[in-house]
ModelCIF file with pLDDT and N, C-alpha, C, O atoms, coordinates in Angstrom:
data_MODEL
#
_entry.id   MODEL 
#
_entity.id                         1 
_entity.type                       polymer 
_entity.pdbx_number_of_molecules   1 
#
_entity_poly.entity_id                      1 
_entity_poly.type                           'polypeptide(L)' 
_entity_poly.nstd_linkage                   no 
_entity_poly.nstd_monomer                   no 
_entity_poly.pdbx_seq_one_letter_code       
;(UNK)(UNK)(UNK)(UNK)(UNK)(UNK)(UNK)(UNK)(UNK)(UNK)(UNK)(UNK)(UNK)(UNK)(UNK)(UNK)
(UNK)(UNK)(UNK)(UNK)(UNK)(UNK)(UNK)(UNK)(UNK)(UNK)(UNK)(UNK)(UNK)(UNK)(UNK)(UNK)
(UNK)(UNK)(UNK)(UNK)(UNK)(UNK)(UNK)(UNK)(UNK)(UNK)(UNK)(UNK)
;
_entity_poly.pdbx_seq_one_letter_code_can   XXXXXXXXXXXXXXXXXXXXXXXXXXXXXXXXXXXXXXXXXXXX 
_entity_poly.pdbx_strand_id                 A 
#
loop_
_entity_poly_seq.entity_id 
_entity_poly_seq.num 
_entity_poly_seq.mon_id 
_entity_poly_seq.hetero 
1 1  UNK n 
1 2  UNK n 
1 3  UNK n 
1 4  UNK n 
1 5  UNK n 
1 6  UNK n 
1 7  UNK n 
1 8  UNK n 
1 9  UNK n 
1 10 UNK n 
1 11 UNK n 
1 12 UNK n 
1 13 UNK n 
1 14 UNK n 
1 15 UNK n 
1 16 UNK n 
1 17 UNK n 
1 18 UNK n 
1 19 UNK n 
1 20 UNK n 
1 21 UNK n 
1 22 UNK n 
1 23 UNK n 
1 24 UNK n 
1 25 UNK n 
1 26 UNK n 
1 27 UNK n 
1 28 UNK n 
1 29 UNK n 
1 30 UNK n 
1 31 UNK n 
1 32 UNK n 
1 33 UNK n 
1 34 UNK n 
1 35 UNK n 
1 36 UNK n 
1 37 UNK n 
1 38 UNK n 
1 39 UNK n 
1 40 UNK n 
1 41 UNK n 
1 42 UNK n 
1 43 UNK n 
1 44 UNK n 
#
_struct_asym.id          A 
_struct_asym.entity_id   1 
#
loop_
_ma_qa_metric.id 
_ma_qa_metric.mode 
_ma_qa_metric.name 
_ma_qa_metric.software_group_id 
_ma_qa_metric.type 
1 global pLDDT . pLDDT 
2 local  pLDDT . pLDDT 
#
_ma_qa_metric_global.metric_id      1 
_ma_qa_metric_global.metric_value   90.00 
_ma_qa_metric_global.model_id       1 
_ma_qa_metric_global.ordinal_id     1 
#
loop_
_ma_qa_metric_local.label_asym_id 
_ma_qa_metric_local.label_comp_id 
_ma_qa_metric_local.label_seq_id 
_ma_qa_metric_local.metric_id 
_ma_qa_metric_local.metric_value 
_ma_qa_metric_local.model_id 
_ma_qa_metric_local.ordinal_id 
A UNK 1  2 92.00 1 1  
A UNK 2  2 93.00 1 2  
A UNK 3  2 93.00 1 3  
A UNK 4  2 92.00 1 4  
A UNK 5  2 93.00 1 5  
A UNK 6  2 94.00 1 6  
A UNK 7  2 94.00 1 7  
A UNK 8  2 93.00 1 8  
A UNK 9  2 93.00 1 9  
A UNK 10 2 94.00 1 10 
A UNK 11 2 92.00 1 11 
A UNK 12 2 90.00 1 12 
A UNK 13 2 91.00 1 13 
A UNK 14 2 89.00 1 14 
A UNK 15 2 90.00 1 15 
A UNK 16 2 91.00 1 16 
A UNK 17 2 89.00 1 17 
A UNK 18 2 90.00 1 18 
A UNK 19 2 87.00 1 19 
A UNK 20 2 88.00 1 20 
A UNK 21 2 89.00 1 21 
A UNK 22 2 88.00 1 22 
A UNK 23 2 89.00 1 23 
A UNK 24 2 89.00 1 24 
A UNK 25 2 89.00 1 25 
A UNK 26 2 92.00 1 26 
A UNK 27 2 93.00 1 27 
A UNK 28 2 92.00 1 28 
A UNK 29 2 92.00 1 29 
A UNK 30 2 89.00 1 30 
A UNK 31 2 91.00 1 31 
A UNK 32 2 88.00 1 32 
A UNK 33 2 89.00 1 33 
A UNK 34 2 87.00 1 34 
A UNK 35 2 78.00 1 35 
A UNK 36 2 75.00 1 36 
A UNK 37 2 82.00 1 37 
A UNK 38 2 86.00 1 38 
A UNK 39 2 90.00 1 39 
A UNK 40 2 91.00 1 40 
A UNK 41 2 92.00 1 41 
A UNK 42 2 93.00 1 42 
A UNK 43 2 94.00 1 43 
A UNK 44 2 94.00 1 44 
#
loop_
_atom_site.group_PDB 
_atom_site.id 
_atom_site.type_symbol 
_atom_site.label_atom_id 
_atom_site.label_alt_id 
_atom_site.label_comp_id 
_atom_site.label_asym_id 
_atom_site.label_entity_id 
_atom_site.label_seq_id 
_atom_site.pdbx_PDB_ins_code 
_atom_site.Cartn_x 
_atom_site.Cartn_y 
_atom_site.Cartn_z 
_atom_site.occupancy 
_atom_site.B_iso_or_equiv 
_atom_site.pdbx_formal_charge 
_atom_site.auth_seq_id 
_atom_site.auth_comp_id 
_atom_site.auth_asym_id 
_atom_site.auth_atom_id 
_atom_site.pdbx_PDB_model_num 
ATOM 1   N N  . UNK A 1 1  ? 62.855 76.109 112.543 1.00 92.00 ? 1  UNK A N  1 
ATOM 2   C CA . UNK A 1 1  ? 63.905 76.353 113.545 1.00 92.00 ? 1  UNK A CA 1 
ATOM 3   C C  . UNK A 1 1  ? 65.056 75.383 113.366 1.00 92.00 ? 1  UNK A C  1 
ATOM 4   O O  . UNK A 1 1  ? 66.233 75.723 113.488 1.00 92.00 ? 1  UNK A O  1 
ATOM 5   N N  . UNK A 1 2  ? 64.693 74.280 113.098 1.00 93.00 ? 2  UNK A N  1 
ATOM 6   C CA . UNK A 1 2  ? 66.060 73.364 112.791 1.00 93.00 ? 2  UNK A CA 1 
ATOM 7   C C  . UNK A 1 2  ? 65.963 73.506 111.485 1.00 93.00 ? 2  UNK A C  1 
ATOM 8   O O  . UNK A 1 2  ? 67.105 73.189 111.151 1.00 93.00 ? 2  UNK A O  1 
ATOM 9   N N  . UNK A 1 3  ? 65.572 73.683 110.805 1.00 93.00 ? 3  UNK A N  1 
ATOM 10  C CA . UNK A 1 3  ? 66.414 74.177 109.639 1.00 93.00 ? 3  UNK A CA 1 
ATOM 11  C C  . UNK A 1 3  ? 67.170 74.622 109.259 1.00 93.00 ? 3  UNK A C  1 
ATOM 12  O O  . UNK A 1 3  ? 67.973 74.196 108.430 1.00 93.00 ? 3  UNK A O  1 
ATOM 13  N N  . UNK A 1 4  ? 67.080 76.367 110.158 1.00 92.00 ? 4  UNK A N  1 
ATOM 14  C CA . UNK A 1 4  ? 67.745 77.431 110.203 1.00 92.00 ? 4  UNK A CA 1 
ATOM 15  C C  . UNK A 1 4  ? 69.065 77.042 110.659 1.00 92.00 ? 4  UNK A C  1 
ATOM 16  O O  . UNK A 1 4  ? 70.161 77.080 110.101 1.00 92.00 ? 4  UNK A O  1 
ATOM 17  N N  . UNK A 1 5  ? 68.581 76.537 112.167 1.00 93.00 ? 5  UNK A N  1 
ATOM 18  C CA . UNK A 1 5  ? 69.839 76.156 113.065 1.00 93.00 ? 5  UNK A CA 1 
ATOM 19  C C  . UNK A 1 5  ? 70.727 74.815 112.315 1.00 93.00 ? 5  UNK A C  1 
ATOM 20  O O  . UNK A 1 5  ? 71.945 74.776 112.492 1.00 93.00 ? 5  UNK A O  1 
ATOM 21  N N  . UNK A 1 6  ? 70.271 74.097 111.759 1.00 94.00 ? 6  UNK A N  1 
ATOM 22  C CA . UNK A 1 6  ? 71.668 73.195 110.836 1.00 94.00 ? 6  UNK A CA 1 
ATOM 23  C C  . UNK A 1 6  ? 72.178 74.160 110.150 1.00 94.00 ? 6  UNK A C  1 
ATOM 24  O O  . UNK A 1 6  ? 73.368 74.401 110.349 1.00 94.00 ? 6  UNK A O  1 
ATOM 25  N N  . UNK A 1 7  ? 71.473 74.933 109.210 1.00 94.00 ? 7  UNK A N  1 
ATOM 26  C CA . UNK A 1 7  ? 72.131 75.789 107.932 1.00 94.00 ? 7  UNK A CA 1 
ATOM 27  C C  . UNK A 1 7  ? 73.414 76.926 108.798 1.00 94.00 ? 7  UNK A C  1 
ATOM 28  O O  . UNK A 1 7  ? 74.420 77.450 108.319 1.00 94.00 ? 7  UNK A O  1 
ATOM 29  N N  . UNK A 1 8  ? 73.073 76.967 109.650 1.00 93.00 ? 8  UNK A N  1 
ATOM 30  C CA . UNK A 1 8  ? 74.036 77.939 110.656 1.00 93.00 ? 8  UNK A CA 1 
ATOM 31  C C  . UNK A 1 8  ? 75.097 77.194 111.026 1.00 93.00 ? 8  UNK A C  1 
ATOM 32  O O  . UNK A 1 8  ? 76.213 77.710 111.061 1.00 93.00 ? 8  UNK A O  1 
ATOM 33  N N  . UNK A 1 9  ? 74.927 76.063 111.309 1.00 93.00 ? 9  UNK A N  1 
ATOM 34  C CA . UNK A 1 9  ? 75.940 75.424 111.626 1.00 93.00 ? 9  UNK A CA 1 
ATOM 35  C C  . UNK A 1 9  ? 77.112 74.684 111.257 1.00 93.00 ? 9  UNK A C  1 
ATOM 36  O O  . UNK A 1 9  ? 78.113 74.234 111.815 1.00 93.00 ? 9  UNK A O  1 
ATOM 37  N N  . UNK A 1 10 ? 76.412 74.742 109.646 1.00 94.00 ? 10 UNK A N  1 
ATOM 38  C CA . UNK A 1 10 ? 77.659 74.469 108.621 1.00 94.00 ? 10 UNK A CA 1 
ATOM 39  C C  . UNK A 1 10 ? 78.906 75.168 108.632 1.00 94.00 ? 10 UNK A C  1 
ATOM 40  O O  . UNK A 1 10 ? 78.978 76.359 108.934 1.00 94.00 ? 10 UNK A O  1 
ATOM 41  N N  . UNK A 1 11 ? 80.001 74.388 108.278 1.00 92.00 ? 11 UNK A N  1 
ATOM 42  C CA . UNK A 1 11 ? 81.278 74.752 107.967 1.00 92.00 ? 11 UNK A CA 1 
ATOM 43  C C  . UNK A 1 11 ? 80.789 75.687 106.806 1.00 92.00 ? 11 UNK A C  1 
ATOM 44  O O  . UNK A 1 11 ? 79.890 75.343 106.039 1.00 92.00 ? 11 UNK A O  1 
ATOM 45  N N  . UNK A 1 12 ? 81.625 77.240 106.706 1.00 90.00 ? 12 UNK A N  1 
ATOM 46  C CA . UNK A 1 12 ? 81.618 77.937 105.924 1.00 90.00 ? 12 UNK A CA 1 
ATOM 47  C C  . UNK A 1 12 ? 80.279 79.247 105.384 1.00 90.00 ? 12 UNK A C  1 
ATOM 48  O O  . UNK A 1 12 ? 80.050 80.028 104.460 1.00 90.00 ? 12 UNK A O  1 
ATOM 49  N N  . UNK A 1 13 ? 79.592 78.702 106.923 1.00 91.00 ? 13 UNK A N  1 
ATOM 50  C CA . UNK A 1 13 ? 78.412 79.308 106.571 1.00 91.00 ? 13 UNK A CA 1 
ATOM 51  C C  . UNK A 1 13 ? 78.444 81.043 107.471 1.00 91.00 ? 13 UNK A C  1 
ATOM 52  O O  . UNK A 1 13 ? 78.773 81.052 108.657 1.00 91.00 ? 13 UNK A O  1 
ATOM 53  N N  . UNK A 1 14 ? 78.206 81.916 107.007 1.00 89.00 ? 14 UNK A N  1 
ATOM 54  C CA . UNK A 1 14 ? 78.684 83.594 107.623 1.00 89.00 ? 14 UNK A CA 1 
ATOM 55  C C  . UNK A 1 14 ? 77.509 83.439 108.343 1.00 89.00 ? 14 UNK A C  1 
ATOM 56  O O  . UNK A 1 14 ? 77.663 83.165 109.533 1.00 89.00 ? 14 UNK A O  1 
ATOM 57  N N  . UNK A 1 15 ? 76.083 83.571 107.821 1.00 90.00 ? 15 UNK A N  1 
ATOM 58  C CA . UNK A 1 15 ? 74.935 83.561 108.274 1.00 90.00 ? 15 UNK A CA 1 
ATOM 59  C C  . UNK A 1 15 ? 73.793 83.138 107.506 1.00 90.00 ? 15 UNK A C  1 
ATOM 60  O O  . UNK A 1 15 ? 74.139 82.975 106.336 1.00 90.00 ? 15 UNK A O  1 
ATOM 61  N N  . UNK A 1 16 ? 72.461 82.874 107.706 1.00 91.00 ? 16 UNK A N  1 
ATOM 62  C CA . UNK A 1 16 ? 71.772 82.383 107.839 1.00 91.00 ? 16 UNK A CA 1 
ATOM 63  C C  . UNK A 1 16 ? 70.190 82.978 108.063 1.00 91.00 ? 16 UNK A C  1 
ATOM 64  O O  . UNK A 1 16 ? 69.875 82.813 109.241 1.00 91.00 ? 16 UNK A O  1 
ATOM 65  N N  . UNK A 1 17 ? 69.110 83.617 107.276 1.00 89.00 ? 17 UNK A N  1 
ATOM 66  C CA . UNK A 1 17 ? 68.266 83.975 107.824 1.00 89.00 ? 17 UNK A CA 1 
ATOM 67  C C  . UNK A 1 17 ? 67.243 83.745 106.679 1.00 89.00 ? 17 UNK A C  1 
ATOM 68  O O  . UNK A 1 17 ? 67.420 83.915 105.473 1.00 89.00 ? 17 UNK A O  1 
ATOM 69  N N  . UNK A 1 18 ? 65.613 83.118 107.637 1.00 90.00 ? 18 UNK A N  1 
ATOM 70  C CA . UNK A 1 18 ? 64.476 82.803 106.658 1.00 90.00 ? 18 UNK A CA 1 
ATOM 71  C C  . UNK A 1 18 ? 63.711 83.821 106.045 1.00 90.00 ? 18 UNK A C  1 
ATOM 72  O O  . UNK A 1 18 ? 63.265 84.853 106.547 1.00 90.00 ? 18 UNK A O  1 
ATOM 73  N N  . UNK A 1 19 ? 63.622 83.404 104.927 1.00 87.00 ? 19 UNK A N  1 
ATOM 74  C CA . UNK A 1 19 ? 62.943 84.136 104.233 1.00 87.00 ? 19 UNK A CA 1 
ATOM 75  C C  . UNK A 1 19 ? 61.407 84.434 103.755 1.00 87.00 ? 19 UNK A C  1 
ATOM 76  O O  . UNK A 1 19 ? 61.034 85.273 102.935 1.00 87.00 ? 19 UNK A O  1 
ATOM 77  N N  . UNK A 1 20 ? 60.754 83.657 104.383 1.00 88.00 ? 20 UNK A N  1 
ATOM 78  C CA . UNK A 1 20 ? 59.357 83.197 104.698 1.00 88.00 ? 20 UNK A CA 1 
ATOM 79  C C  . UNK A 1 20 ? 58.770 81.745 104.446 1.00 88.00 ? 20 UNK A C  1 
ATOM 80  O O  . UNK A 1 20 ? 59.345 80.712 104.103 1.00 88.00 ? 20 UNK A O  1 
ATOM 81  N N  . UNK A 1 21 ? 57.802 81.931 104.651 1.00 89.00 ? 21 UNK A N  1 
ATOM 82  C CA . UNK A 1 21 ? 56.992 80.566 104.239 1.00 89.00 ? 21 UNK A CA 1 
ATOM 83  C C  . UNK A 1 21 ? 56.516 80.609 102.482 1.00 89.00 ? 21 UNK A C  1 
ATOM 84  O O  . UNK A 1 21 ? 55.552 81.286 102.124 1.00 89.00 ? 21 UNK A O  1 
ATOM 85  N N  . UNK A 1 22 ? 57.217 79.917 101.652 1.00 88.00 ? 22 UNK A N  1 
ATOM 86  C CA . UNK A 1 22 ? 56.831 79.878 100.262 1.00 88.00 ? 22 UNK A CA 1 
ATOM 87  C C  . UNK A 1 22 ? 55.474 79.362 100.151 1.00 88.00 ? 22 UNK A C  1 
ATOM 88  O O  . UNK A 1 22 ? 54.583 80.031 99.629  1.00 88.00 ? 22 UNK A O  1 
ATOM 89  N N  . UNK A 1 23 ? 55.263 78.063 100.677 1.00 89.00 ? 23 UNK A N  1 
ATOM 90  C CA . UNK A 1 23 ? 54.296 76.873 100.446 1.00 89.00 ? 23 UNK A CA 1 
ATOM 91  C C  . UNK A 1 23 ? 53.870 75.905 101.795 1.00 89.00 ? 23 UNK A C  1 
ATOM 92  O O  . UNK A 1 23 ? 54.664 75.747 102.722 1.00 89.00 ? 23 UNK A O  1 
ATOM 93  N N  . UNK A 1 24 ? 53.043 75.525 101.786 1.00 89.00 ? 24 UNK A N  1 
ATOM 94  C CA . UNK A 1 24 ? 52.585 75.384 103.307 1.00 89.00 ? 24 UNK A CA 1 
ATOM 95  C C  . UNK A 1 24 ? 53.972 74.468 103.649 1.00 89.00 ? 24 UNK A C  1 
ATOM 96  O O  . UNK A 1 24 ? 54.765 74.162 102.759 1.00 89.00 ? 24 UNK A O  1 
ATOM 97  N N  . UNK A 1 25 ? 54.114 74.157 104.774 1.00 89.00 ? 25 UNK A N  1 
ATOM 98  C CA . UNK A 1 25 ? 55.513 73.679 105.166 1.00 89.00 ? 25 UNK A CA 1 
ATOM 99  C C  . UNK A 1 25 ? 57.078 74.053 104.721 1.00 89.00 ? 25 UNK A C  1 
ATOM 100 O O  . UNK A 1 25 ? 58.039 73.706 105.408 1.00 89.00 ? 25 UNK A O  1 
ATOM 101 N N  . UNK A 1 26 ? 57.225 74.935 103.267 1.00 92.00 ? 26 UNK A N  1 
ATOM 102 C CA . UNK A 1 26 ? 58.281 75.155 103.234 1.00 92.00 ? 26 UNK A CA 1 
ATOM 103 C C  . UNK A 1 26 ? 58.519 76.224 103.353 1.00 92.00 ? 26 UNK A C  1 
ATOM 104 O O  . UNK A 1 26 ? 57.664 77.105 103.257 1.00 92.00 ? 26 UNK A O  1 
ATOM 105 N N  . UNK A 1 27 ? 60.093 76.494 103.662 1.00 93.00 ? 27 UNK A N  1 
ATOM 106 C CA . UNK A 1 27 ? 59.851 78.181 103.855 1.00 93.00 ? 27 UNK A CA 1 
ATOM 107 C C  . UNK A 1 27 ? 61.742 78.337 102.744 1.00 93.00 ? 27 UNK A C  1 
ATOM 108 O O  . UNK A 1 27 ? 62.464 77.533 102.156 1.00 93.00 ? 27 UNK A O  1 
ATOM 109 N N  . UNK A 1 28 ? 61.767 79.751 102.998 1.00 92.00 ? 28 UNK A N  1 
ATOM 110 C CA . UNK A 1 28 ? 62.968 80.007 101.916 1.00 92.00 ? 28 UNK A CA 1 
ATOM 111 C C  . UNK A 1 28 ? 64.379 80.509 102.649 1.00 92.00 ? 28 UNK A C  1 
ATOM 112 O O  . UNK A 1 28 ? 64.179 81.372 103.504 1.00 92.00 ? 28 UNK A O  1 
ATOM 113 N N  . UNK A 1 29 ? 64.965 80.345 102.570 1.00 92.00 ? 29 UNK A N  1 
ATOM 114 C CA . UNK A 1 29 ? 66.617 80.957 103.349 1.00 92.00 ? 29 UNK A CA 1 
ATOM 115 C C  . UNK A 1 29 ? 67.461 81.605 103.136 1.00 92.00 ? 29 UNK A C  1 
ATOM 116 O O  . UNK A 1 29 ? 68.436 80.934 102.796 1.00 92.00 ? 29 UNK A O  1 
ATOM 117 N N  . UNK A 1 30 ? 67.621 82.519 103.149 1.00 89.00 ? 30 UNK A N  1 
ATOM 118 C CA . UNK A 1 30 ? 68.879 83.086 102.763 1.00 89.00 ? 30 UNK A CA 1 
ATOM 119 C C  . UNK A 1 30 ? 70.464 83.025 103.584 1.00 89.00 ? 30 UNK A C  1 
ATOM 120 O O  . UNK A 1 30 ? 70.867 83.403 104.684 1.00 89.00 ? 30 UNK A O  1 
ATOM 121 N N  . UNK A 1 31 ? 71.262 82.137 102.054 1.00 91.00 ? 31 UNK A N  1 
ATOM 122 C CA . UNK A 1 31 ? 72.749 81.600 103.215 1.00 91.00 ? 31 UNK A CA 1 
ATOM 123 C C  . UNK A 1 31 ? 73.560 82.241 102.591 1.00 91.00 ? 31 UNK A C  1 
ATOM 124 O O  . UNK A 1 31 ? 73.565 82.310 101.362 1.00 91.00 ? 31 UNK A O  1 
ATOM 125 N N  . UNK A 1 32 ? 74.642 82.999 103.603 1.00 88.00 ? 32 UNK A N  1 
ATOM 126 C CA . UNK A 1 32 ? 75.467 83.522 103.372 1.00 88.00 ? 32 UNK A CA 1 
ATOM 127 C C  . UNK A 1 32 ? 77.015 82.817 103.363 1.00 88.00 ? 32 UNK A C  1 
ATOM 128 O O  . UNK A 1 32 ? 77.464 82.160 104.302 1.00 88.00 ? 32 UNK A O  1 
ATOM 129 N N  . UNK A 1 33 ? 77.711 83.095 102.126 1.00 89.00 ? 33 UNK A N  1 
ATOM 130 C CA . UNK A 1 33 ? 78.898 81.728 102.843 1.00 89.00 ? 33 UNK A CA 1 
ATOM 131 C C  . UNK A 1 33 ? 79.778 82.881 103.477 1.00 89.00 ? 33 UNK A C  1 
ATOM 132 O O  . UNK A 1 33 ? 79.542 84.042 103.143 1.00 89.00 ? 33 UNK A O  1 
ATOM 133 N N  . UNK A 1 34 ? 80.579 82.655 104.198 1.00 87.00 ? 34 UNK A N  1 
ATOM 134 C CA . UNK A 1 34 ? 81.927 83.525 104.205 1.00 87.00 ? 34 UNK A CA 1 
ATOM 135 C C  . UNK A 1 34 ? 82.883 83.161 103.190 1.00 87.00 ? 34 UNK A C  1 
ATOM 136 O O  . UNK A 1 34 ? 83.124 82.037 102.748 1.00 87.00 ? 34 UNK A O  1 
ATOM 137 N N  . UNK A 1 35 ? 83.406 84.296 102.876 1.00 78.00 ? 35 UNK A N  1 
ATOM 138 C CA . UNK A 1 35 ? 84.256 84.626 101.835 1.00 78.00 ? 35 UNK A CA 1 
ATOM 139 C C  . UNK A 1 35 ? 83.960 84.143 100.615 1.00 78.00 ? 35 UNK A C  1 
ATOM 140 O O  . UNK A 1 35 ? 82.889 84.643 100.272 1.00 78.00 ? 35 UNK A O  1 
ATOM 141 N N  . UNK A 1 36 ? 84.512 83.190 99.529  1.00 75.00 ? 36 UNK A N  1 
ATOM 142 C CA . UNK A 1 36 ? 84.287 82.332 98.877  1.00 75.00 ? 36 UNK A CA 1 
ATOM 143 C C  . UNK A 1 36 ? 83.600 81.423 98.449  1.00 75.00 ? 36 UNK A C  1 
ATOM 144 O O  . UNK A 1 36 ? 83.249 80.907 97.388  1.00 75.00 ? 36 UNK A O  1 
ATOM 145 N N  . UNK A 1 37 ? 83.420 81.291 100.069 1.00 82.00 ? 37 UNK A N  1 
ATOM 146 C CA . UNK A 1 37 ? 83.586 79.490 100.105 1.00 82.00 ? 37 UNK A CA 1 
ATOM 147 C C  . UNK A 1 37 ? 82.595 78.533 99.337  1.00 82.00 ? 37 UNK A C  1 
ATOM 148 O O  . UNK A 1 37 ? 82.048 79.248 98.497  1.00 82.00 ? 37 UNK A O  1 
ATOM 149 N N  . UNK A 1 38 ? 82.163 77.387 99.247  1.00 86.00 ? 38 UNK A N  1 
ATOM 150 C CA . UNK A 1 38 ? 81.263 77.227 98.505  1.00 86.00 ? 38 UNK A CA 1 
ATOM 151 C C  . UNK A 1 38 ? 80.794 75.825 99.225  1.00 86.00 ? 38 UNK A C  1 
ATOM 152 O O  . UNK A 1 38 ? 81.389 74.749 99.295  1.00 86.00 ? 38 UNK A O  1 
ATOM 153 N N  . UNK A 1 39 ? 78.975 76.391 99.948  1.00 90.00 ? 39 UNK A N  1 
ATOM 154 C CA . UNK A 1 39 ? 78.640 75.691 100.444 1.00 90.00 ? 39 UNK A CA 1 
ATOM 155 C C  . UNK A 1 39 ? 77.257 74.731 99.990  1.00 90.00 ? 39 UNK A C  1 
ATOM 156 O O  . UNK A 1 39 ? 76.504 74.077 100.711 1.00 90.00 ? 39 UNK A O  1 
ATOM 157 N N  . UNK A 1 40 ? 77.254 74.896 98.749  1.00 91.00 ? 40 UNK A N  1 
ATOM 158 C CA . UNK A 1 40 ? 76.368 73.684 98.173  1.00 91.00 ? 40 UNK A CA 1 
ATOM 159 C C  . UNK A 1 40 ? 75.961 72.536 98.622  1.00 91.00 ? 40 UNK A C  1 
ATOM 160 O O  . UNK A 1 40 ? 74.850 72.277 99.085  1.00 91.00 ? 40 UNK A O  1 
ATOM 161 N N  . UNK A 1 41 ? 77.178 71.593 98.441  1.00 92.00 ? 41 UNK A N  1 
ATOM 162 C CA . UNK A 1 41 ? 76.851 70.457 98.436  1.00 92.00 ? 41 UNK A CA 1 
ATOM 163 C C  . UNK A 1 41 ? 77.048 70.047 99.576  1.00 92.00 ? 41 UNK A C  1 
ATOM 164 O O  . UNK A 1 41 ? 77.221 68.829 99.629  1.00 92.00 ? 41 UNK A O  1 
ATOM 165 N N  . UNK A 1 42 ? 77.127 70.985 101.238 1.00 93.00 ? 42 UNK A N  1 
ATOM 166 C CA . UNK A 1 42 ? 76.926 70.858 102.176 1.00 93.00 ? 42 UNK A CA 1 
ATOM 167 C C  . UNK A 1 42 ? 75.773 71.002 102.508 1.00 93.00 ? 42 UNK A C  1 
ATOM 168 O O  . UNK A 1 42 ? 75.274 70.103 103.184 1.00 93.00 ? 42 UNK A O  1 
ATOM 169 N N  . UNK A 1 43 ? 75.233 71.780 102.270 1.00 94.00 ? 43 UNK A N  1 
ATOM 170 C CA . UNK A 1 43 ? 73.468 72.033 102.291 1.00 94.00 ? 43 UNK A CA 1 
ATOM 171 C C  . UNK A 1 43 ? 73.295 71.028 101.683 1.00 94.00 ? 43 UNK A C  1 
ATOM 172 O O  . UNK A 1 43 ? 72.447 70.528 102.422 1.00 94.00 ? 43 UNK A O  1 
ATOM 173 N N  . UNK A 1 44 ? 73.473 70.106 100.666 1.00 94.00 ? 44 UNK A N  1 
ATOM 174 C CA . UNK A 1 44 ? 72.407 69.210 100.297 1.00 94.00 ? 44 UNK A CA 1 
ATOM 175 C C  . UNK A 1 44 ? 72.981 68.233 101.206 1.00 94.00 ? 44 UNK A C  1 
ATOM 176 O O  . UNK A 1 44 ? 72.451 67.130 101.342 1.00 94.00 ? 44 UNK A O  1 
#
């Protein structure tokens, strides 16, 4: 849930939705930027 909800909250981010649990504790995301933009090295 806070995962999700930081990744949403980034500058440049359209949306945001998980993609399951890969491995016990991690799970996968799918981020959408708007337009262009390029949100990499904000996520990290």
């Amino acid at each position: 849930t806070d995962v999700n909800n930081g990744l949403r909250a980034l500058p440049g981010v359209h949306s945001c939705n998980p993609l399951g649990e890969r491995e016990k504790g991690v799970f996968e995301y799918l981020v959408e930027p708007e337009g262009a933009a390029d949100i990499r090295r904000d996520i990290f």
